[in-house]
N, C-alpha and C. Protein backbone atom coordinates (compact mmCIF):
# COMPACT_ATOMS: atom_id res chain seq x y z
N UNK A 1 -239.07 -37.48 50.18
CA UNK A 1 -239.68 -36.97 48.98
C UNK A 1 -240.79 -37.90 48.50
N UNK A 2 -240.59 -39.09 48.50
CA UNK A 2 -241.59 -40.19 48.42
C UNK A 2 -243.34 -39.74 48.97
N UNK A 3 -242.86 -39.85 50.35
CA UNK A 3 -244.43 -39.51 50.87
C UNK A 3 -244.92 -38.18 50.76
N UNK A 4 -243.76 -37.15 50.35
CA UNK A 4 -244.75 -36.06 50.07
C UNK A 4 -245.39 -35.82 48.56
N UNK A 5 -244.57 -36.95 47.52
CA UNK A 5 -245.09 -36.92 46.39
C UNK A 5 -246.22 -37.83 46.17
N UNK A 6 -246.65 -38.87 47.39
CA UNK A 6 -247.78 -39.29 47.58
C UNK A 6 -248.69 -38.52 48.52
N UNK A 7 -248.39 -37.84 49.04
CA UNK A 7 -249.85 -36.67 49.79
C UNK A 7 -249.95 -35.77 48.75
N UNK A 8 -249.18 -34.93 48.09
CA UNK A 8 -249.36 -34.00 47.15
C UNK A 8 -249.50 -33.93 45.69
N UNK A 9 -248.73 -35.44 45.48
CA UNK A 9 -249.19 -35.37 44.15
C UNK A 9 -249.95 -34.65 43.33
N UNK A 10 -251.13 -34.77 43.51
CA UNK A 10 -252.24 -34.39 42.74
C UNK A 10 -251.83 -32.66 42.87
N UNK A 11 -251.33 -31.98 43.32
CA UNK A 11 -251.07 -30.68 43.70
C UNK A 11 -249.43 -30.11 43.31
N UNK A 12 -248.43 -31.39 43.48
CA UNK A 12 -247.13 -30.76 43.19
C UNK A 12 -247.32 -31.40 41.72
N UNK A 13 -245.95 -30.63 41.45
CA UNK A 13 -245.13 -31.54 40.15
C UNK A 13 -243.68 -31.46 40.94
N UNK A 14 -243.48 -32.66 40.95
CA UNK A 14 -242.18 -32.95 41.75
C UNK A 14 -240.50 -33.29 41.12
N UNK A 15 -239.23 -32.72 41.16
CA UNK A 15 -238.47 -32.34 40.41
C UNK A 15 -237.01 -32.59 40.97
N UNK A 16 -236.54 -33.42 40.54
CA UNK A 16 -235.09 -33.07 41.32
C UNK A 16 -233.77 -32.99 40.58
N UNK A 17 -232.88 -32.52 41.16
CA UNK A 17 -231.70 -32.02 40.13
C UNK A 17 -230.81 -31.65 40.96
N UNK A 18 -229.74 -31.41 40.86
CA UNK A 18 -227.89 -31.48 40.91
C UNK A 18 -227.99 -29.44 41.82
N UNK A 19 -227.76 -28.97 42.65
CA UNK A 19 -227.43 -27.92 43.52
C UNK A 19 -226.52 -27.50 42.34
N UNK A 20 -225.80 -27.71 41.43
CA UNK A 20 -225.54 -26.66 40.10
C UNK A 20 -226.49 -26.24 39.03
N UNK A 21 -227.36 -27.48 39.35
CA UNK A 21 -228.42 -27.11 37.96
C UNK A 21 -229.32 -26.63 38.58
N UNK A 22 -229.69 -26.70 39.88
CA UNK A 22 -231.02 -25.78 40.67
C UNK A 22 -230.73 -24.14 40.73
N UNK A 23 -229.38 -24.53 41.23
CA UNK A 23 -229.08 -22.57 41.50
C UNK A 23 -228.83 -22.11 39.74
N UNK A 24 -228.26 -22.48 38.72
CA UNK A 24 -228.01 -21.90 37.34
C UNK A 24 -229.65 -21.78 37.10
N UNK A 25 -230.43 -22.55 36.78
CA UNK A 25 -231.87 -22.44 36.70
C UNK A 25 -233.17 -21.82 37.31
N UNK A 26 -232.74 -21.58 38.55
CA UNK A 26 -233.55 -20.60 39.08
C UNK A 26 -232.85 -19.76 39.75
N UNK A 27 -231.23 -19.14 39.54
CA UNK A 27 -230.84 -18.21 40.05
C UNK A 27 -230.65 -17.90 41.13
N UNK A 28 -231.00 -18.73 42.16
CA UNK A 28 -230.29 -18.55 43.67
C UNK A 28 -229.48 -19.71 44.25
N UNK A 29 -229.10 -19.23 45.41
CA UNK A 29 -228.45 -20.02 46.23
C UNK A 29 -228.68 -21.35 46.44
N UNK A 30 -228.08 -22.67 46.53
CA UNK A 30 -228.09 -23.63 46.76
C UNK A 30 -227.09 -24.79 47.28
N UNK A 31 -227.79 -25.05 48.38
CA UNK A 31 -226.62 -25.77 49.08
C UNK A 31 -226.10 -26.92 48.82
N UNK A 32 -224.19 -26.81 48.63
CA UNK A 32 -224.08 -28.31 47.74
C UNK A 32 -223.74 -29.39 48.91
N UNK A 33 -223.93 -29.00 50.26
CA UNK A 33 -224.03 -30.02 51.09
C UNK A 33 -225.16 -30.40 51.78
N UNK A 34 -226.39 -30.04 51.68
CA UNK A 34 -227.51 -30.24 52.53
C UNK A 34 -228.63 -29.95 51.35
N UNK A 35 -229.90 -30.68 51.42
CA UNK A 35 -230.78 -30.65 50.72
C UNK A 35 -231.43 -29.59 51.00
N UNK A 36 -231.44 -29.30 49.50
CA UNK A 36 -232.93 -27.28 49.12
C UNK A 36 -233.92 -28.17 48.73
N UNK A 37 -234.87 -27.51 49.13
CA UNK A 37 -235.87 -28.00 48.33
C UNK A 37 -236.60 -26.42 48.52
N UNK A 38 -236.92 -26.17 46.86
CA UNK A 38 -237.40 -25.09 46.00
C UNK A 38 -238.84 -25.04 45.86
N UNK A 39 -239.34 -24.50 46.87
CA UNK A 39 -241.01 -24.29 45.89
C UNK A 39 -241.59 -23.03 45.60
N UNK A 40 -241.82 -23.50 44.20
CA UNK A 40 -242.07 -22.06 42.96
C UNK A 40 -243.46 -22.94 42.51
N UNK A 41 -243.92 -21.46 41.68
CA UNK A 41 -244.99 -21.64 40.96
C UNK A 41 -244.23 -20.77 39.68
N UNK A 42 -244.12 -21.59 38.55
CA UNK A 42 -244.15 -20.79 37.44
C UNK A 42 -242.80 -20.49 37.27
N UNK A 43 -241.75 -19.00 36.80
CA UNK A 43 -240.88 -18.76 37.49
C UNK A 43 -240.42 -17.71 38.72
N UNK A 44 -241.90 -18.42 39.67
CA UNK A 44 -241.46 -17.27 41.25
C UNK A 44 -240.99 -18.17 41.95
N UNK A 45 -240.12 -18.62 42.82
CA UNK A 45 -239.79 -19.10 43.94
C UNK A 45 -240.72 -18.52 45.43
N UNK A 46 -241.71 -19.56 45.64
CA UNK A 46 -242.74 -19.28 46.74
C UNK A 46 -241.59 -19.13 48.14
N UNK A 47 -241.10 -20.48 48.15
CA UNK A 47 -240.64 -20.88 49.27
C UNK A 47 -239.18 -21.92 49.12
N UNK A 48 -238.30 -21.82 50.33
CA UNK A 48 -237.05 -22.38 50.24
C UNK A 48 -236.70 -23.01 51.51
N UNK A 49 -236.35 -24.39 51.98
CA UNK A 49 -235.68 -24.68 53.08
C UNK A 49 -234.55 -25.53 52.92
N UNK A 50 -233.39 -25.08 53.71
CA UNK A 50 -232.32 -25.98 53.71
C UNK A 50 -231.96 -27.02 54.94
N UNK A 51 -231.45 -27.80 54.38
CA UNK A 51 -230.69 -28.59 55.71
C UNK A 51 -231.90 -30.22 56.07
N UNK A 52 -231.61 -31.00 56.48
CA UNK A 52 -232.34 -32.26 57.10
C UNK A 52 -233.86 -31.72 57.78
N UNK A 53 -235.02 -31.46 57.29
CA UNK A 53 -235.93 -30.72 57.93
C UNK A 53 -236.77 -32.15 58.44
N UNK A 54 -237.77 -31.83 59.87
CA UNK A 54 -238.47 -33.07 59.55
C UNK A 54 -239.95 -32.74 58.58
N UNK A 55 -240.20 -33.73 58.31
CA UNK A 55 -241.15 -34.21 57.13
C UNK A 55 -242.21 -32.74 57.88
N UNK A 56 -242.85 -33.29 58.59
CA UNK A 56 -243.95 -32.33 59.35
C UNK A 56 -243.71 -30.55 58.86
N UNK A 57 -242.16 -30.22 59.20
CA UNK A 57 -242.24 -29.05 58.89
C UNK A 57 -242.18 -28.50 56.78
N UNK A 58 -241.57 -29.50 56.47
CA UNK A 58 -241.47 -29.84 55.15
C UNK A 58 -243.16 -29.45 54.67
N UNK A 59 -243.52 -30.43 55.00
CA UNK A 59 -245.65 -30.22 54.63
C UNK A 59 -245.85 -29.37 55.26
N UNK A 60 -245.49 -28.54 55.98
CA UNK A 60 -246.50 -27.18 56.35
C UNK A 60 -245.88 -26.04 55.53
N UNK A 61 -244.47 -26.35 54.89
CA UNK A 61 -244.01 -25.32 53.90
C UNK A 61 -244.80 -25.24 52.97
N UNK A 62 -244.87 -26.61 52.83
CA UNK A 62 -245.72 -26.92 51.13
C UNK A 62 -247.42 -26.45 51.40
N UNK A 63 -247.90 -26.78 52.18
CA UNK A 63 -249.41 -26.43 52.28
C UNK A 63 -249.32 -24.87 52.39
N UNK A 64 -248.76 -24.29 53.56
CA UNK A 64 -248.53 -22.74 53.33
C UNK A 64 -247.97 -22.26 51.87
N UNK A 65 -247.19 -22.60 50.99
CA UNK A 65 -247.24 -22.31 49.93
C UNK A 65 -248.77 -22.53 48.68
N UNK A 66 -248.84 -23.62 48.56
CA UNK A 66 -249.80 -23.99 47.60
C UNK A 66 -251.47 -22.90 47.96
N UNK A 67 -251.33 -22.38 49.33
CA UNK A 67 -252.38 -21.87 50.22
C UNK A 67 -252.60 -20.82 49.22
């Protein structure tokens, strides 16, 4: 999360929180054993991946989203 909040910064707002308070707050699914990471604009949910991803595919979620 580090280096993608240093490539994106200027582009994300970066957020983290408890797999009870992600799914009560934006209403879906969330895994309480493997890392979600949620990307929304606003309250839409763009994009979602679970599980140990590598970084590479992580930033092409995020650039295809922000796109």
């Amino acid at each position: 999360m580090a280096q993608l909040r240093r490539e994106f910064g200027a582009q994300l707002q970066v957020a983290t929180s408890s797999p009870s308070d992600a799914a009560q707050s934006w209403r879906t699914w969330v895994s309480a054993t493997q890392p979600t990471l949620l990307v929304r604009r606003g309250e839409k949910i763009l994009a979602m991946a679970i599980g140990c991803l590598p970084l590479r595919e992580l930033e092409q979620l995020i650039v295809h989203s922000l796109g």
